[in-house]
C-alpha atoms as a PDB file:
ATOM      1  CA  UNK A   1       0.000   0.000   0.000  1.00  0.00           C
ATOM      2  CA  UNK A   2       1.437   2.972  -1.473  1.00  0.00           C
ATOM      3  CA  UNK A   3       0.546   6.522   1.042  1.00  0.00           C
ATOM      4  CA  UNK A   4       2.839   8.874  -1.085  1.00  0.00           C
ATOM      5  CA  UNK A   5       4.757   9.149  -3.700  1.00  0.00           C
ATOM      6  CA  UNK A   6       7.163  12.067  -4.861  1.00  0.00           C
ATOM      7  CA  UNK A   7      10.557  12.280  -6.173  1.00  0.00           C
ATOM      8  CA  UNK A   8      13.843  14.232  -5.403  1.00  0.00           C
ATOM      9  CA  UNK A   9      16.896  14.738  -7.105  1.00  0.00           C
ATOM     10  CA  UNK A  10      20.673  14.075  -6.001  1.00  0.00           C
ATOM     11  CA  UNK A  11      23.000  16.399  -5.630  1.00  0.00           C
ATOM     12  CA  UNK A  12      26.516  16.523  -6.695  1.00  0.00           C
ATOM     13  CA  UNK A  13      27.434  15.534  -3.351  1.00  0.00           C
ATOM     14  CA  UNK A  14      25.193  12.738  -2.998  1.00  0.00           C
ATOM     15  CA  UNK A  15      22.465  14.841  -0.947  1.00  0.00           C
ATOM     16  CA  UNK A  16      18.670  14.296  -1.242  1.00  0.00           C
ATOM     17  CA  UNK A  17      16.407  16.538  -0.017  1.00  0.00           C
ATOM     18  CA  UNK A  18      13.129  14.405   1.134  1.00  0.00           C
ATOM     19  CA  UNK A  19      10.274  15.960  -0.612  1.00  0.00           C
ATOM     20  CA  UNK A  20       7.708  18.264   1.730  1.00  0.00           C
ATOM     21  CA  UNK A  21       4.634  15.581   1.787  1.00  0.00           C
ATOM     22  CA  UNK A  22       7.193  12.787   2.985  1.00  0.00           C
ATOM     23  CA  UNK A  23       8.467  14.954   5.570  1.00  0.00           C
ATOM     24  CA  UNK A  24       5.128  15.594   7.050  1.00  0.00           C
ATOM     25  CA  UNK A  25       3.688  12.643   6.713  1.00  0.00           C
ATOM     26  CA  UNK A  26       7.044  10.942   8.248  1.00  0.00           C
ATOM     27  CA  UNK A  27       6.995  13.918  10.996  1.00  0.00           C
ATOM     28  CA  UNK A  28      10.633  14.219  10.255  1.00  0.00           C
ATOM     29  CA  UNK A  29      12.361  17.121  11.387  1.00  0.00           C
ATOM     30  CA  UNK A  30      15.886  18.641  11.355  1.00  0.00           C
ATOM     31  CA  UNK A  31      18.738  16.807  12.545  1.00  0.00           C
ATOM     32  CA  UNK A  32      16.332  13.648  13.487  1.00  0.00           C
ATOM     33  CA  UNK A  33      18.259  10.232  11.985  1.00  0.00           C
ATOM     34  CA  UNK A  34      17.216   7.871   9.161  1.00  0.00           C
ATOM     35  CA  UNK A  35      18.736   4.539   7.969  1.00  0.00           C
ATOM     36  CA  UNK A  36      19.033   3.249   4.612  1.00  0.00           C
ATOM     37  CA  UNK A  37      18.051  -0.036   3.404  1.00  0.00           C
ATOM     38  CA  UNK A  38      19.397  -1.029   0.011  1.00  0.00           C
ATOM     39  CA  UNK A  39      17.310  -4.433  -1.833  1.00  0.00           C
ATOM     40  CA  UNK A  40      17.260  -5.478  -5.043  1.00  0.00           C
ATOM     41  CA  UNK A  41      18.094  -2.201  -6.460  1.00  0.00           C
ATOM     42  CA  UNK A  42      14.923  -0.763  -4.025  1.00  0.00           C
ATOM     43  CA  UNK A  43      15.817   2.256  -1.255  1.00  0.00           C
ATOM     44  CA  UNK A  44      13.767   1.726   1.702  1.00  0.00           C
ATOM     45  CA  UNK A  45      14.348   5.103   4.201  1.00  0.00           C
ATOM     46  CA  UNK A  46      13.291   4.414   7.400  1.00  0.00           C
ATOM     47  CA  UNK A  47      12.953   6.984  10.751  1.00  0.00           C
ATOM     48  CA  UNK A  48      14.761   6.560  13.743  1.00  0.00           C
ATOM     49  CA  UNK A  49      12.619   6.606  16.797  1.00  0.00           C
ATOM     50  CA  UNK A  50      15.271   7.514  19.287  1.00  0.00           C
ATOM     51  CA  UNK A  51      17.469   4.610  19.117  1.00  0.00           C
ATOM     52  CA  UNK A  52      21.342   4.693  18.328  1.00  0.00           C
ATOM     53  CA  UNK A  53      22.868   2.957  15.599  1.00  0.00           C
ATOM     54  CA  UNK A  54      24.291   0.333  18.764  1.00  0.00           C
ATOM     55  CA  UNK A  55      20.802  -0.536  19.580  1.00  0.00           C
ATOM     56  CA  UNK A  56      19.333  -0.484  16.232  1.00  0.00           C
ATOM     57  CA  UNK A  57      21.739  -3.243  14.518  1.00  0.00           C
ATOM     58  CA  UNK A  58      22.440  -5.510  18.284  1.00  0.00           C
ATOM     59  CA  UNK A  59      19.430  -7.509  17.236  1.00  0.00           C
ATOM     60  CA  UNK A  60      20.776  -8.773  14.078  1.00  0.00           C
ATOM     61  CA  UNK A  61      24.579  -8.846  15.359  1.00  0.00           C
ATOM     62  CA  UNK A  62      23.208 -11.234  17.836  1.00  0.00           C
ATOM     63  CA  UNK A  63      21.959 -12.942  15.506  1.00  0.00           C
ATOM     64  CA  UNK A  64      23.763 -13.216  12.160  1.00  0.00           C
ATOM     65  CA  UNK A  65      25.167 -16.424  12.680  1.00  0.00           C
ATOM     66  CA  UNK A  66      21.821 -18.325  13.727  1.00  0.00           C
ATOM     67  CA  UNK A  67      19.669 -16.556  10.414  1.00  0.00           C
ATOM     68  CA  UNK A  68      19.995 -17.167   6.753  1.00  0.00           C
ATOM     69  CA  UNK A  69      19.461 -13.765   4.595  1.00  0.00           C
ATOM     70  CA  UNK A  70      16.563 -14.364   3.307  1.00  0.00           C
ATOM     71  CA  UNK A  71      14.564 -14.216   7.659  1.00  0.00           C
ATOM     72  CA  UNK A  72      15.852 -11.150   7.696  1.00  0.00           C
ATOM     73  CA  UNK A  73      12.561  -9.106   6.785  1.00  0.00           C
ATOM     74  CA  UNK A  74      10.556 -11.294   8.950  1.00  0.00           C
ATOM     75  CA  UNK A  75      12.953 -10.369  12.476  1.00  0.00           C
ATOM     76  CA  UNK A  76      12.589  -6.713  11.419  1.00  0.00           C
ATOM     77  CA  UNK A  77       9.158  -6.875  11.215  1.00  0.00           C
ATOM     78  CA  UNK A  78       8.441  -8.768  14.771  1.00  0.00           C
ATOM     79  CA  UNK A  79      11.286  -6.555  16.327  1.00  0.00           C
ATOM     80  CA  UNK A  80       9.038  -3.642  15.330  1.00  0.00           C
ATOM     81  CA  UNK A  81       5.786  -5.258  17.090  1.00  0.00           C
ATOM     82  CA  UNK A  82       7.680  -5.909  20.135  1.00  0.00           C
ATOM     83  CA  UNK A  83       8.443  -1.879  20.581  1.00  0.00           C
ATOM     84  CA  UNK A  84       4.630  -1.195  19.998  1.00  0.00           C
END
């Protein structure tokens, strides 16, 4: 389910601004963090909800050795129901 669509441009420094309706419908604001996931030639930009880059990736350090690649989507999803 698409809920917007726009499109940017990058810079000659590799900058993208995110486009006004993203923004607000993200409620991003200055300086807040994002992380960038790269699939299949598909950008996925998601917010940060206050969490450092330590806590964000422990899960799947933890981890790596006991998943194959392809679970991957499937912890990141029930890691994001368990901090509902």
């Amino acid at each position: 389910m698409v809920e917007a669509i726009d499109m940017g441009t990058v810079s000659a420094r590799g900058q993208v601004a995110i486009p006004i309706t993203i923004r607000e419908k993200m409620h991003l604001k200055e300086g807040e963090k994002v992380l960038f996931f790269l699939e299949d030639g598909s950008l996925l930009i998601k917010k940060v909800e206050s969490l450092s880059w330590a806590e964000i990736t422990k899960p799947l350090r933890e981890a790596h050795k006991k998943i194959k690649e392809e679970e991957v989507p499937e912890l990141m999803h029930r890691l994001r129901k368990q901090k509902r």
